[in-house]
N, C-alpha and C. Protein backbone atom coordinates (compact mmCIF):
# COMPACT_ATOMS: atom_id res chain seq x y z
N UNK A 1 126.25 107.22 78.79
CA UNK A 1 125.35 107.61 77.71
C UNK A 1 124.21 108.43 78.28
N UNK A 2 123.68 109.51 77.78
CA UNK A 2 122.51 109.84 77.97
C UNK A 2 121.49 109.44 77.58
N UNK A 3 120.38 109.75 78.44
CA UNK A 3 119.05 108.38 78.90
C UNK A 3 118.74 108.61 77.29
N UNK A 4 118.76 110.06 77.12
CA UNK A 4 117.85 110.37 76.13
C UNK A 4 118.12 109.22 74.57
N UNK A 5 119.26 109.20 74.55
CA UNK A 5 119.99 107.80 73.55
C UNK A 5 119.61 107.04 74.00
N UNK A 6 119.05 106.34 74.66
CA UNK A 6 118.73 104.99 75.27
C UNK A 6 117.24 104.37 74.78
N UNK A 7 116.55 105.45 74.55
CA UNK A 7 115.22 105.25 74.07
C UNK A 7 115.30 104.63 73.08
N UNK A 8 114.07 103.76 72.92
CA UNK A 8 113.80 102.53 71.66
C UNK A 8 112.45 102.83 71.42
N UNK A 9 111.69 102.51 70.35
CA UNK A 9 110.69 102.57 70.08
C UNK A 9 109.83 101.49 71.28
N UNK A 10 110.28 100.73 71.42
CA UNK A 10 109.64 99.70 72.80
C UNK A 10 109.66 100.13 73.94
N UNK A 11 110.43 101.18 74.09
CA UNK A 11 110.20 101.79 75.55
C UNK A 11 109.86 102.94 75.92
N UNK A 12 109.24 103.46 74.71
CA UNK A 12 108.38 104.79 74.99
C UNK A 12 106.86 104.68 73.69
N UNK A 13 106.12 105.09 74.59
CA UNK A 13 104.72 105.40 73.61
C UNK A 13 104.93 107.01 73.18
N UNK A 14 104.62 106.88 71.93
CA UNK A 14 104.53 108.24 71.13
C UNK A 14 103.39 108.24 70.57
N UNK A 15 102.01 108.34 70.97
CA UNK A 15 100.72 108.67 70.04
C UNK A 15 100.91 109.64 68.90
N UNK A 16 100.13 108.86 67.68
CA UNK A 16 100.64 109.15 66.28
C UNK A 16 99.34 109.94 65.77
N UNK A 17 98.39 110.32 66.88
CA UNK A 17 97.07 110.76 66.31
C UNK A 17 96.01 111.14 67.46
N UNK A 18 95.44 111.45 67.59
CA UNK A 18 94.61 112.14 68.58
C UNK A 18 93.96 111.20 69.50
N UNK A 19 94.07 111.10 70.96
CA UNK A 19 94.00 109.87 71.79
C UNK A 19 92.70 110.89 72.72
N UNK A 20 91.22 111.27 71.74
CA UNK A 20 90.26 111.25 72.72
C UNK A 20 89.28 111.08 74.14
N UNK A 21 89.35 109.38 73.20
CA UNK A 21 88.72 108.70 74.33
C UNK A 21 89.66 108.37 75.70
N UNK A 22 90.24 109.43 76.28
CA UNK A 22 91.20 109.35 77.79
C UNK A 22 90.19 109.26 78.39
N UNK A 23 90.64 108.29 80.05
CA UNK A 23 90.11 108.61 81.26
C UNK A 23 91.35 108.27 82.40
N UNK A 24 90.70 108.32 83.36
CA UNK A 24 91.48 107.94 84.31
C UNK A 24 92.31 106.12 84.27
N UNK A 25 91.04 105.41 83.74
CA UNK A 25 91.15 104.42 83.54
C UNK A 25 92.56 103.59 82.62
N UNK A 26 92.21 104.61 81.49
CA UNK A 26 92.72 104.33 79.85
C UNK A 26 94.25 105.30 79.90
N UNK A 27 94.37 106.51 80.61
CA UNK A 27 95.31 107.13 80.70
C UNK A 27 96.26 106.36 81.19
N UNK A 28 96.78 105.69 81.50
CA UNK A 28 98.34 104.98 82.33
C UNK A 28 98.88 104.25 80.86
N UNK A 29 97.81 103.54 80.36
CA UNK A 29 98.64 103.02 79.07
C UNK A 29 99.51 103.60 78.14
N UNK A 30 99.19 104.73 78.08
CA UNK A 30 99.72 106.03 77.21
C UNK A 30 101.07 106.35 78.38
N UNK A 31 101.36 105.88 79.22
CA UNK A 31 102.36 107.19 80.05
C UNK A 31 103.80 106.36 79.98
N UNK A 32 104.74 107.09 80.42
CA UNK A 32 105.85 106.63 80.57
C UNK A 32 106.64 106.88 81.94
N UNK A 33 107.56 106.01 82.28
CA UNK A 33 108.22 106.66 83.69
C UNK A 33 109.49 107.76 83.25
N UNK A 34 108.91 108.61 83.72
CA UNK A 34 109.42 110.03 83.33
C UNK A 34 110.80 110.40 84.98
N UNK A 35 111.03 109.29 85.60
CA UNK A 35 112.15 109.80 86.66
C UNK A 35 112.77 108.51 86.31
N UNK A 36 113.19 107.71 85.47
CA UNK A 36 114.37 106.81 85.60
C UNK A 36 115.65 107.22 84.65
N UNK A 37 116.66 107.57 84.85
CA UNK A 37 117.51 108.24 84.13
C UNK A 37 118.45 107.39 83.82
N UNK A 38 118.81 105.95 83.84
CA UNK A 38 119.30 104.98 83.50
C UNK A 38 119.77 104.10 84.69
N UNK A 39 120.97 103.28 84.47
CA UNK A 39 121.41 102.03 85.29
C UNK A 39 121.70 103.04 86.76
N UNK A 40 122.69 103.76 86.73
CA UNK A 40 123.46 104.65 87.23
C UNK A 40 122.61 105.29 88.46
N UNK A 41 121.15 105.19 88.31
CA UNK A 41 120.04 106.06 89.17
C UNK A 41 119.82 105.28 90.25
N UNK A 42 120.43 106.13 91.60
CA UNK A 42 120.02 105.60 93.03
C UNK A 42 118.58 105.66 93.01
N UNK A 43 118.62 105.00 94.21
CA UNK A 43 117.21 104.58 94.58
C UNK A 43 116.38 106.08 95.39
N UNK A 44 116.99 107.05 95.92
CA UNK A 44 116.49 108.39 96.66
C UNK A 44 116.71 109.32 95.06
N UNK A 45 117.30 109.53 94.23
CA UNK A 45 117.49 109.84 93.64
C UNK A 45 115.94 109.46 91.84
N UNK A 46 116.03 108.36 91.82
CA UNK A 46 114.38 108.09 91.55
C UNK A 46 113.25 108.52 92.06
N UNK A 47 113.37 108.23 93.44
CA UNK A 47 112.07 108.88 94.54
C UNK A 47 112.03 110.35 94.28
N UNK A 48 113.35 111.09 94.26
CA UNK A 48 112.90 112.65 94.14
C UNK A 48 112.86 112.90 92.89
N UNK A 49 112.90 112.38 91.44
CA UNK A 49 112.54 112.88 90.23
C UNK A 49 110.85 111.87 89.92
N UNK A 50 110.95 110.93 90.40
CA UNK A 50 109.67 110.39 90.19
C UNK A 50 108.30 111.48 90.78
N UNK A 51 108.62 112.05 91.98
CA UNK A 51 107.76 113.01 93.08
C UNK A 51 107.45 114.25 91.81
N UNK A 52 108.34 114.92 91.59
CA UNK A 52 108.51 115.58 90.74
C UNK A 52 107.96 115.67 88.99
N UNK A 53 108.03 114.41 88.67
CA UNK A 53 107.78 114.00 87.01
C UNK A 53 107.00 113.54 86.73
N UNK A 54 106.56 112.63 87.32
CA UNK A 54 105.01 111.41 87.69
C UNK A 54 104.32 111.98 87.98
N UNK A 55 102.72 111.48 87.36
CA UNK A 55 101.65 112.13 87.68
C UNK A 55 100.54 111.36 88.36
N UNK A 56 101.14 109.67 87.37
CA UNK A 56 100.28 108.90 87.66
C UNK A 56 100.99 107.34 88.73
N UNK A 57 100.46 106.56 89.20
CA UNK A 57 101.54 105.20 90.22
C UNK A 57 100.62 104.09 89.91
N UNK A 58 101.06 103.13 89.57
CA UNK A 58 100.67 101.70 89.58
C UNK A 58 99.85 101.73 91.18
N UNK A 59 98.70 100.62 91.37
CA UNK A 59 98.42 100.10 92.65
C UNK A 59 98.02 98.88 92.01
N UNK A 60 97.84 97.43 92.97
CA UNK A 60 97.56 96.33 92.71
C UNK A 60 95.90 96.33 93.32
N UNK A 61 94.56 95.70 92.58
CA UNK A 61 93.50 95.52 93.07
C UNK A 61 93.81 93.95 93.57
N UNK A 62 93.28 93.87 94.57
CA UNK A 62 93.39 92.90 95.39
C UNK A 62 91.95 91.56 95.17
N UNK A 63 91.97 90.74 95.31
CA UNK A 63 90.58 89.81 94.96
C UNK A 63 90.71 88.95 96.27
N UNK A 64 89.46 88.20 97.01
CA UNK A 64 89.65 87.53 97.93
C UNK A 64 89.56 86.21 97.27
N UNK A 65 90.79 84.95 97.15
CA UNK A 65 90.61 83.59 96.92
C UNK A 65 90.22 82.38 97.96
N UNK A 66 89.81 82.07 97.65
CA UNK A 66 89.62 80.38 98.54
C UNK A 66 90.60 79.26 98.21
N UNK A 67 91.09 78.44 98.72
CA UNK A 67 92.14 77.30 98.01
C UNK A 67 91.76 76.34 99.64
N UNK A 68 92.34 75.57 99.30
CA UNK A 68 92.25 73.98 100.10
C UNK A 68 90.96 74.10 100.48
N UNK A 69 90.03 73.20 99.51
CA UNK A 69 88.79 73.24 99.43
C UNK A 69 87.85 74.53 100.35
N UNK A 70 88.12 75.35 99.93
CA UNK A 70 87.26 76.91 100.78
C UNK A 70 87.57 77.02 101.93
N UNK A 71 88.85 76.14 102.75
CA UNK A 71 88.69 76.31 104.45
C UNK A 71 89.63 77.58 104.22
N UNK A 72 90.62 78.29 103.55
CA UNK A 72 91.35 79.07 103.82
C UNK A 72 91.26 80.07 102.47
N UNK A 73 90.65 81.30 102.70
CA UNK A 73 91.16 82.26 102.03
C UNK A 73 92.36 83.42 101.91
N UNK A 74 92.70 84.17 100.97
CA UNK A 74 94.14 84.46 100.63
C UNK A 74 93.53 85.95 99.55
N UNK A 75 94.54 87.05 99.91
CA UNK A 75 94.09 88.13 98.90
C UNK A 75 95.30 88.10 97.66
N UNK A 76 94.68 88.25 97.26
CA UNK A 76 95.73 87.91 95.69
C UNK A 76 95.49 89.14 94.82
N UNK A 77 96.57 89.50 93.92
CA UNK A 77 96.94 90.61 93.16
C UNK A 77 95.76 89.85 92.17
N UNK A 78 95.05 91.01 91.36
CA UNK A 78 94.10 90.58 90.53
C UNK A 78 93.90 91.58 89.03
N UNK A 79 94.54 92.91 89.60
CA UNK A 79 94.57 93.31 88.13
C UNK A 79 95.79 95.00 88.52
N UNK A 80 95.86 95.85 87.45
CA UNK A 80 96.77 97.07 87.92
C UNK A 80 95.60 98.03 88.07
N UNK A 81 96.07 99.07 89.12
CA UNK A 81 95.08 100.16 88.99
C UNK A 81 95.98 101.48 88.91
N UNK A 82 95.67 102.02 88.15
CA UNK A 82 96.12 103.41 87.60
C UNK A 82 95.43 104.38 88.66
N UNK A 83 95.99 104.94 89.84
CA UNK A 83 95.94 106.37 90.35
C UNK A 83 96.52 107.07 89.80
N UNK A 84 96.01 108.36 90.42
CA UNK A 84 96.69 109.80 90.51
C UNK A 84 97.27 110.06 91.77
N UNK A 85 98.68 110.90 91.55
CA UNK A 85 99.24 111.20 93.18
C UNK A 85 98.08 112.68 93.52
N UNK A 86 98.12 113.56 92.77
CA UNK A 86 97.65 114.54 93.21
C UNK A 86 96.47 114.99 92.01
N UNK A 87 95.53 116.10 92.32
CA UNK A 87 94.99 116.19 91.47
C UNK A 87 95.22 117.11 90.53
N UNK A 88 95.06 116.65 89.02
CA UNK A 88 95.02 117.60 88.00
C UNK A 88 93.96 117.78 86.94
N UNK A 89 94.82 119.00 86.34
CA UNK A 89 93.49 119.07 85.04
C UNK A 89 94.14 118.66 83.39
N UNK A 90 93.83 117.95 82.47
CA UNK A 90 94.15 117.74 80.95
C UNK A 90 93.99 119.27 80.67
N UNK A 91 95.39 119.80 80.27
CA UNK A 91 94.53 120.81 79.07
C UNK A 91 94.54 120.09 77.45
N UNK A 92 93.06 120.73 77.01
CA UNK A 92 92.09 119.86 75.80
C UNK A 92 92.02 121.43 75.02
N UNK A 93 91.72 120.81 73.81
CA UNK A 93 91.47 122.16 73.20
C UNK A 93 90.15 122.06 72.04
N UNK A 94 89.69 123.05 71.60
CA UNK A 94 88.13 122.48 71.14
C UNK A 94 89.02 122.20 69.59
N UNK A 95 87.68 121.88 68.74
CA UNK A 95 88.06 121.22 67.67
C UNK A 95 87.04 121.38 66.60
N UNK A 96 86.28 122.43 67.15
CA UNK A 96 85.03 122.67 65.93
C UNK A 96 83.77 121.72 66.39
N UNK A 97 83.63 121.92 67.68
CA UNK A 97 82.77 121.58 68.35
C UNK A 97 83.05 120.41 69.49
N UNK A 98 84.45 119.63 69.15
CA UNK A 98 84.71 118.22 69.81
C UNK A 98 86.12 118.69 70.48
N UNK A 99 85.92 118.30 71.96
CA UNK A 99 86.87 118.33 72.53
C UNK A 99 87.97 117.39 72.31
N UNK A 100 89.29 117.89 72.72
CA UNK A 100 90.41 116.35 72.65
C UNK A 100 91.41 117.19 73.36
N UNK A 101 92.65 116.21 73.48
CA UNK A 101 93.68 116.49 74.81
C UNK A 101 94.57 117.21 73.40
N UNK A 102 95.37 118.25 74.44
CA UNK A 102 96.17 118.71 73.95
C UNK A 102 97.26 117.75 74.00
N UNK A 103 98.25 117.34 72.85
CA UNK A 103 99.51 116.34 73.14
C UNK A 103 100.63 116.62 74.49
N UNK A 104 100.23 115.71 74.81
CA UNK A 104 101.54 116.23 75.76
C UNK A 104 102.26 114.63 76.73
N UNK A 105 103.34 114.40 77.37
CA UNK A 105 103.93 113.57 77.70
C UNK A 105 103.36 113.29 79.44
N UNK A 106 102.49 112.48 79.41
CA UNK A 106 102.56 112.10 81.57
C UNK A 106 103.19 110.36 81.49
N UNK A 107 103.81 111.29 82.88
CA UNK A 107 104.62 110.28 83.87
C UNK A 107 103.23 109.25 84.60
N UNK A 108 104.08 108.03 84.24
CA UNK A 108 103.59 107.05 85.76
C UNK A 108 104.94 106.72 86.52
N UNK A 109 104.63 106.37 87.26
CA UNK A 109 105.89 105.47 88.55
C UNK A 109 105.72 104.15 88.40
N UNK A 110 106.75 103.47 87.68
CA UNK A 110 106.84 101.88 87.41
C UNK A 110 107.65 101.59 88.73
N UNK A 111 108.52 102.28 89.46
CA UNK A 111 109.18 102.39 90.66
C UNK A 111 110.35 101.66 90.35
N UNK A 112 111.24 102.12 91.20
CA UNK A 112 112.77 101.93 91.34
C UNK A 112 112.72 100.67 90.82
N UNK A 113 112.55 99.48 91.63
CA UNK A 113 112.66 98.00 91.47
C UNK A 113 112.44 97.03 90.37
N UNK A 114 111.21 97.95 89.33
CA UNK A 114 111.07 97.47 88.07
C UNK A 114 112.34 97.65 87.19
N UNK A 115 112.65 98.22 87.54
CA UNK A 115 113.97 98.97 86.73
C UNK A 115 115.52 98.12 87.18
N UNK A 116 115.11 97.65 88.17
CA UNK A 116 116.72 96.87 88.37
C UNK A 116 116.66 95.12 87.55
């Protein structure tokens, strides 16, 4: 089957209206992984359409914990952080004085492994 049939309303965001308030922050929620092409997709084969399609990659922020009464601390996954691989620019277009993003589709990298 092609990927493109495969899509569900649950596995892709389609903004239905003008998504302003972007940042770096707020942008990943909006994105989709734009290099997984279904079951069938090697793992080098992800890596070179992800390089390619993706704009944006998951990272984990890290927190320092304490456990057995404070003698031993431990870094623990604590929330997602939305990078950029490289840098870019939104093209936005004015609006009668108010800026907003032009529609358009960005990639994140959920990476190979989410996907198996």
């Amino acid at each position: 089957a092609d990927f493109a049939d495969m899509h569900t309303d649950s596995a892709i965001f389609l903004p239905d209206e003008d998504q302003s308030d972007l940042n770096i922050r707020t942008l990943g929620h909006l994105a989709n992984d734009l290099a997984w092409k279904g079951p069938d997709t090697s793992y080098t084969e992800y890596r070179e359409a992800s390089q390619a399609r993706n704009l944006l990659g998951i990272l984990g922020q890290l927190e320092e914990l304490s456990y057995s009464n404070n003698k031993r601390k431990i870094l623990a996954f604590s929330r997602p952080v939305i990078v950029a691989y490289n840098e870019f620019l939104l093209p936005g277009r004015d609006r009668g004085g108010s800026w907003s993003l032009a529609p358009m589709e960005i990639g994140i990298e959920y990476g190979w492994y989410y996907w198996q």
